[in-house]
Protein backbone atom coordinates (compact mmCIF):
# COMPACT_ATOMS: atom_id res chain seq x y z
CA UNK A 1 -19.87 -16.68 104.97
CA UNK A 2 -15.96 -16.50 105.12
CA UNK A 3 -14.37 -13.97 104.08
CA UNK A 4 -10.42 -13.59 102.90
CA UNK A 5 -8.60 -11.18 102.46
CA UNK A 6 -5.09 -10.89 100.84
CA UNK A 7 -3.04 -7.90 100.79
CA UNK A 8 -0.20 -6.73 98.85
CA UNK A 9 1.34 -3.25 99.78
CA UNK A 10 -1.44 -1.46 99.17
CA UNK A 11 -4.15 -3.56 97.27
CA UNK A 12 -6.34 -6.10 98.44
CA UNK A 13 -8.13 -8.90 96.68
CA UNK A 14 -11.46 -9.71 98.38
CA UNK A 15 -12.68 -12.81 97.69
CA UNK A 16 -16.92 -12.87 96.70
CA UNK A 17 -16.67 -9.00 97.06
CA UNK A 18 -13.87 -7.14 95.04
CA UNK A 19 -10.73 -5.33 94.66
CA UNK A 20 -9.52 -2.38 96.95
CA UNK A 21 -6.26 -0.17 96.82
CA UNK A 22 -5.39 2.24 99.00
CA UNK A 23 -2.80 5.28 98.21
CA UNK A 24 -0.51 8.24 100.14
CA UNK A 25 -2.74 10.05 97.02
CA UNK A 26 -6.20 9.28 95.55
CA UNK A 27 -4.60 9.59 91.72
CA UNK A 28 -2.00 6.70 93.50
CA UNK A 29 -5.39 4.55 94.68
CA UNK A 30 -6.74 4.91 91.29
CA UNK A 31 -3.39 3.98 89.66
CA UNK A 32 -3.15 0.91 91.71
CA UNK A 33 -6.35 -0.06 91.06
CA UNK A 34 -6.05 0.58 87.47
CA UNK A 35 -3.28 -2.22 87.45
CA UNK A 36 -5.06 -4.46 89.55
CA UNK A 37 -8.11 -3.98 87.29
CA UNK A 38 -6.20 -4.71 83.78
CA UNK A 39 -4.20 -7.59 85.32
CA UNK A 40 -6.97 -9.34 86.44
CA UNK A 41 -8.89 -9.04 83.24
CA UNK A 42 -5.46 -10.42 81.78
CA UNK A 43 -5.86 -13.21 84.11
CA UNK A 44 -9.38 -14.40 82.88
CA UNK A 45 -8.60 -13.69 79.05
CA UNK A 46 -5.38 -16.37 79.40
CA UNK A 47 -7.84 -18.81 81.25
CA UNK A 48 -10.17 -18.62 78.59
CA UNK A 49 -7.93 -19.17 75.45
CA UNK A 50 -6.47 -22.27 77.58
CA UNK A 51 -10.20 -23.35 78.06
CA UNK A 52 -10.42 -22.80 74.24
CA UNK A 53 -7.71 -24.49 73.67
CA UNK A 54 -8.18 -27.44 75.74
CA UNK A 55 -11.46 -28.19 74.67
CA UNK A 56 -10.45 -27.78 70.73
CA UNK A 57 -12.89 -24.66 70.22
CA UNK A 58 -9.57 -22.88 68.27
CA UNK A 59 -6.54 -24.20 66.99
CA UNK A 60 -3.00 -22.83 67.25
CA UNK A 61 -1.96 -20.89 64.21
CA UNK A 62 1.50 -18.86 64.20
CA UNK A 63 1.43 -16.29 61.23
CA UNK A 64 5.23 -15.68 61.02
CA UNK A 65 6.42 -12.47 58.88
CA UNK A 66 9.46 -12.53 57.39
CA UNK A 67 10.08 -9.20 54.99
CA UNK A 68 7.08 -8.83 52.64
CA UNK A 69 5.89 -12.22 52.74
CA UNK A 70 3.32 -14.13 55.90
CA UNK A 71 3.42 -18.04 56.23
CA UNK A 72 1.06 -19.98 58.07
């Protein structure tokens, strides 16, 4: 088992085991993490509308307002 680290100021990305940030403060560790947390889940959301997309499971549809009225 390998195991690789990558850190970043005060976050780390662990590959197979997780994400860790560190802080001056614990509500600064938390914050971090927080960010790392949402970004991440960001991450795999775009990956899987470009999977989606790719594989023709949804189409691309713009709704465009303009004033009062939508067109497709």
């Amino acid at each position: 088992m390998t195991l690789t680290v990558t850190f970043e100021q005060n976050i780390a990305l662990i590959k197979a085991s997780g994400l860790l940030s560190t802080g001056s403060t614990v509500d600064e560790a938390g914050f971090l993490f927080g960010l790392l947390d949402r970004g991440c889940a960001i991450q795999i959301q775009y990956v899987k509308y470009i999977y989606s997309l790719a594989l023709g499971l949804i189409s691309r549809t713009f709704l465009i307002y303009h004033g009062s009225r939508s067109y497709y």
